[in-house]
N, C-alpha and C. Protein backbone atom coordinates (compact mmCIF):
# COMPACT_ATOMS: atom_id res chain seq x y z
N UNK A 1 17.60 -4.63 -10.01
CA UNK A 1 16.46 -3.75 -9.95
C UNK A 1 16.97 -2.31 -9.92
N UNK A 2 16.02 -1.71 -10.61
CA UNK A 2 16.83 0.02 -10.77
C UNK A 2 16.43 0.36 -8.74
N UNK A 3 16.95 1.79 -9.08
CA UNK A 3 16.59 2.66 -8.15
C UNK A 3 14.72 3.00 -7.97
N UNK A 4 14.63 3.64 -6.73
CA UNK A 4 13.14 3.98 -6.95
C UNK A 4 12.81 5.00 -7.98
N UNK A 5 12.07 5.62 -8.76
CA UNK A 5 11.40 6.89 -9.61
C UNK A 5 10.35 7.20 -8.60
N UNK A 6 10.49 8.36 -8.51
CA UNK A 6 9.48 9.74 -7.81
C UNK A 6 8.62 10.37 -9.26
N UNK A 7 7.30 9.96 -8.97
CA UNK A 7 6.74 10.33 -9.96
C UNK A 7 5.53 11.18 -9.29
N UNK A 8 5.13 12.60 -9.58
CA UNK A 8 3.95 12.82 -8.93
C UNK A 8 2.54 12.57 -9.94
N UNK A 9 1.49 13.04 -9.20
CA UNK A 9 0.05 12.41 -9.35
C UNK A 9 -0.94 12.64 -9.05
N UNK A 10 -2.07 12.91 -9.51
CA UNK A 10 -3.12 13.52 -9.06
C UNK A 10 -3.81 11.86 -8.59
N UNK A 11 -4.45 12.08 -7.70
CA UNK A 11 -5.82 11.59 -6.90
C UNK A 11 -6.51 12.14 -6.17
N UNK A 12 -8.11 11.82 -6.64
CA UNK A 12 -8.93 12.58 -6.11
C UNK A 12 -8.73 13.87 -5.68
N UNK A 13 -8.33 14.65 -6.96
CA UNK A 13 -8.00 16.03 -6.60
C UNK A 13 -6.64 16.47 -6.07
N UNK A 14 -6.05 15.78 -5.85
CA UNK A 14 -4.79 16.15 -4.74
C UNK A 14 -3.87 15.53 -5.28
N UNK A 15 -2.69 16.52 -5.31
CA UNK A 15 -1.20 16.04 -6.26
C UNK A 15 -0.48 15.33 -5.06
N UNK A 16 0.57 14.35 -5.14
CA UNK A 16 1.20 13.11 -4.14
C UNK A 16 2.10 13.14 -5.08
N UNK A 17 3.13 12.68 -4.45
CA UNK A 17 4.50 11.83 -4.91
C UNK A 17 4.59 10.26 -4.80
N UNK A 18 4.71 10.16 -5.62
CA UNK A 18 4.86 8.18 -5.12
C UNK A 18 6.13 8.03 -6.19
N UNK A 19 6.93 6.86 -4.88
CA UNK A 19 8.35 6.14 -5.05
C UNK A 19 8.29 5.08 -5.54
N UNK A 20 8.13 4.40 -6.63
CA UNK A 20 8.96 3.14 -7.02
C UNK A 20 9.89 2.72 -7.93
N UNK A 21 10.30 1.60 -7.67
CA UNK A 21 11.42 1.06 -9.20
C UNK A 21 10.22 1.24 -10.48
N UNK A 22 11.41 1.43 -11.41
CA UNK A 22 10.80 1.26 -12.58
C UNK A 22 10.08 -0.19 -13.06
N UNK A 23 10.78 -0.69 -12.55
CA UNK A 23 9.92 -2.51 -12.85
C UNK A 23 8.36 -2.89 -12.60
N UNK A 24 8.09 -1.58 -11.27
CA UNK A 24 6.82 -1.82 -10.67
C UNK A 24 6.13 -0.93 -11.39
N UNK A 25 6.30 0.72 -11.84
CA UNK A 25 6.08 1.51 -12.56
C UNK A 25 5.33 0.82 -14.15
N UNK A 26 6.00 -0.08 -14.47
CA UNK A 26 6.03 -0.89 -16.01
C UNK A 26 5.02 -2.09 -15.49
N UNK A 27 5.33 -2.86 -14.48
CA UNK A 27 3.88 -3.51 -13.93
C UNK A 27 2.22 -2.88 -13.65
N UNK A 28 2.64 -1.83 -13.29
CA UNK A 28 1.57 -1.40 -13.20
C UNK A 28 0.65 -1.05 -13.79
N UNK A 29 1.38 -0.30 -15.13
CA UNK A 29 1.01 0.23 -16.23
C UNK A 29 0.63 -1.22 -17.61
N UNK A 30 1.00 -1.93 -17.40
CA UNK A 30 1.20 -3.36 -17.77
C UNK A 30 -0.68 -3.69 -16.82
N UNK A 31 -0.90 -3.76 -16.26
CA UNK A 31 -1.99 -4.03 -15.00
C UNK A 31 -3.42 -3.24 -15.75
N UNK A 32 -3.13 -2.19 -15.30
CA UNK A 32 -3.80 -1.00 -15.92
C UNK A 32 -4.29 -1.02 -17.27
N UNK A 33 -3.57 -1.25 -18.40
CA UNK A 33 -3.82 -1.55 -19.25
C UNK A 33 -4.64 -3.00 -20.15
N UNK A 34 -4.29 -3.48 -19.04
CA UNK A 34 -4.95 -5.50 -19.00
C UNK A 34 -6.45 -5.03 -18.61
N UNK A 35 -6.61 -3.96 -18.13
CA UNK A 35 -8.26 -3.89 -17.15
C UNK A 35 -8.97 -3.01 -18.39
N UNK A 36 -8.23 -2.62 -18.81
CA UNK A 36 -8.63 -1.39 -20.13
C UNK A 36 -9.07 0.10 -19.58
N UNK A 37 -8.10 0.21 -18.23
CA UNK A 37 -8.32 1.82 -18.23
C UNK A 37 -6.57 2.53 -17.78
N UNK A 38 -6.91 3.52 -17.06
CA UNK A 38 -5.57 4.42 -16.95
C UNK A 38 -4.72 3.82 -15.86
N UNK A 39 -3.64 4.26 -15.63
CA UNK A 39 -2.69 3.76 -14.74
C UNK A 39 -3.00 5.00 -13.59
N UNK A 40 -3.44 5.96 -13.86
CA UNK A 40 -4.44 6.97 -12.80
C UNK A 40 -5.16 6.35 -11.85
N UNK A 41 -6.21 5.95 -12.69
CA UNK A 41 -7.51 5.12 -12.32
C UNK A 41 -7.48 4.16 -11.52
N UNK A 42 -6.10 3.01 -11.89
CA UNK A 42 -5.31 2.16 -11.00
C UNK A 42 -5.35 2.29 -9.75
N UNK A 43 -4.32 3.33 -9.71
CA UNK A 43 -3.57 3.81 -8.52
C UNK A 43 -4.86 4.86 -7.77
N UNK A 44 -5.59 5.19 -8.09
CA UNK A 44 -6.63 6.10 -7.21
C UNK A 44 -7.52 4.70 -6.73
N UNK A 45 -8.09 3.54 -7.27
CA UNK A 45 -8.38 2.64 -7.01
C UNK A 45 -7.64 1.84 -5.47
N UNK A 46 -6.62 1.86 -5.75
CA UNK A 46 -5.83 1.21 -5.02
C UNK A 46 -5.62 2.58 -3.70
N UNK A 47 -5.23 3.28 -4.29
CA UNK A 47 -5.54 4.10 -2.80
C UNK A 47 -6.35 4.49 -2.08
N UNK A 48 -7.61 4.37 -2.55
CA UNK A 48 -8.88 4.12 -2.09
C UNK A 48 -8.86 3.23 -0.49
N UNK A 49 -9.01 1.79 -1.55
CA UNK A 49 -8.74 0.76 -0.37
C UNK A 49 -7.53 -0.17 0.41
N UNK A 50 -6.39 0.84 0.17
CA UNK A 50 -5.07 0.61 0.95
C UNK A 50 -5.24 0.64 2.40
N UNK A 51 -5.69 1.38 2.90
CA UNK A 51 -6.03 1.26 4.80
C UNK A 51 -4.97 1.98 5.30
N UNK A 52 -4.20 1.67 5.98
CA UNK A 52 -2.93 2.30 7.07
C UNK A 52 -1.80 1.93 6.51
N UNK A 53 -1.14 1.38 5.07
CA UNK A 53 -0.28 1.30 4.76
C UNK A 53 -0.24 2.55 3.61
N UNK A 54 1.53 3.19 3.40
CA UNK A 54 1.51 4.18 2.20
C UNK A 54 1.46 3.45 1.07
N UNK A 55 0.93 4.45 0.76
CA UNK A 55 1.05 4.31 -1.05
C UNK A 55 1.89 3.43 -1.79
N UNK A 56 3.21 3.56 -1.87
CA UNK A 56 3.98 2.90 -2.65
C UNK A 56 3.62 1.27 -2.28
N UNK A 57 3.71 0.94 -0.80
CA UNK A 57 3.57 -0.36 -0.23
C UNK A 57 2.15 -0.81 -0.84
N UNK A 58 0.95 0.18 -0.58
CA UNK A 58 0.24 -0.53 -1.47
C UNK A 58 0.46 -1.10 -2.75
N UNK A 59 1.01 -0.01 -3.73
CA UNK A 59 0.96 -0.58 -5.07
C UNK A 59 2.07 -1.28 -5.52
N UNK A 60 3.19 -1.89 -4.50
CA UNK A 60 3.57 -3.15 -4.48
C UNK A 60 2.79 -4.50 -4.51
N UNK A 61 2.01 -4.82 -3.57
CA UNK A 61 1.15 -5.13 -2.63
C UNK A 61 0.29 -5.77 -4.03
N UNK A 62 -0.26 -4.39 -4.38
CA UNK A 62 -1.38 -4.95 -5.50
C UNK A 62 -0.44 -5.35 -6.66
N UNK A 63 0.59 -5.14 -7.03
CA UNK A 63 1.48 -5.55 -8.03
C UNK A 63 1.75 -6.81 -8.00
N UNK A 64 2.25 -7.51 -6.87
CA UNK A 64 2.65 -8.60 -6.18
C UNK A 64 1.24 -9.56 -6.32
N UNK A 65 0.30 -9.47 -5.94
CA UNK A 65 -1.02 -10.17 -5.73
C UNK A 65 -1.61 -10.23 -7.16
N UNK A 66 -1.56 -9.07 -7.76
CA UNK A 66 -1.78 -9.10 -9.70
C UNK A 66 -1.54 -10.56 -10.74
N UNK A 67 0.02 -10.83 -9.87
CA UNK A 67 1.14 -11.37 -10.81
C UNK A 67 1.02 -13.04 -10.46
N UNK A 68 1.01 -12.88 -8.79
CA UNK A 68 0.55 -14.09 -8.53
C UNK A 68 -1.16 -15.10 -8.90
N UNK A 69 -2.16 -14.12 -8.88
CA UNK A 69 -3.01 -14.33 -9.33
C UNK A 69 -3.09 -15.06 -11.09
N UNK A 70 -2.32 -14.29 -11.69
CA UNK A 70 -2.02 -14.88 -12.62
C UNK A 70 -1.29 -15.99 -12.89
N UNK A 71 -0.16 -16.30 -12.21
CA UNK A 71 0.77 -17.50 -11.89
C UNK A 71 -0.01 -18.77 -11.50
N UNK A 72 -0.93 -17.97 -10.10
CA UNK A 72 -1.96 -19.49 -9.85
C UNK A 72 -2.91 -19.61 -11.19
N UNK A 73 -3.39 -19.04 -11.50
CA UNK A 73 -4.31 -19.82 -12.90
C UNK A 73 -3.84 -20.23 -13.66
N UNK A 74 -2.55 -20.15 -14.05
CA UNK A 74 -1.57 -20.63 -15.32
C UNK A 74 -1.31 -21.82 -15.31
N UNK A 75 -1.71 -22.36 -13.57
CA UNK A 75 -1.24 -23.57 -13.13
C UNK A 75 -2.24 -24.72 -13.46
C-alpha cells in the first residue's frame, strides 16, 4: 500500500485536508462514479453523517462497507 496523499477540499464551503493512500483515493472515486455523481459530493455526503470520527476514518469506513456490500451480493 502506498503512503497516505494529502489532498485538500472544499465542503460545505470550507477548505479541509484529508489523508489517504492512494488505493482509497481510487476507491472512492471508483464509488462516486458507480452513484453517477462527484467524488466532492461523496465525501461532503459522508461527512455529513460521520458523527465523532475524522474524516479520513470515515471515508475508510464508507470505502470498506461499499466493497463489502458488494462482495455480499456477489455471493
Amino acid at each position: 500500500m502506498n503512503p497516505e496523499r494529502k489532498r485538500s477540499l472544499s465542503i460545505a464551503g470550507h477548505r479541509t485536508s484529508v489523508s489517504l493512500e492512494d488505493e482509497f483515493w481510487d476507491a472512492l472515486k471508483e464509488i462516486a462514479a458507480g452513484e453517477g455523481r462527484s467524488l466532492a459530493a461523496l465525501i461532503a455526503e459522508i461527512d455529513t453523517a460521520r458523527g465523532d470520527i475524522n474524516l479520513s476514518a470515515a471515508l475508510r469506513l464508507h470505502t470498506l462497507a461499499h466493497f463489502r456490500r458488494l462482495a455480499e451480493s456477489s455471493v
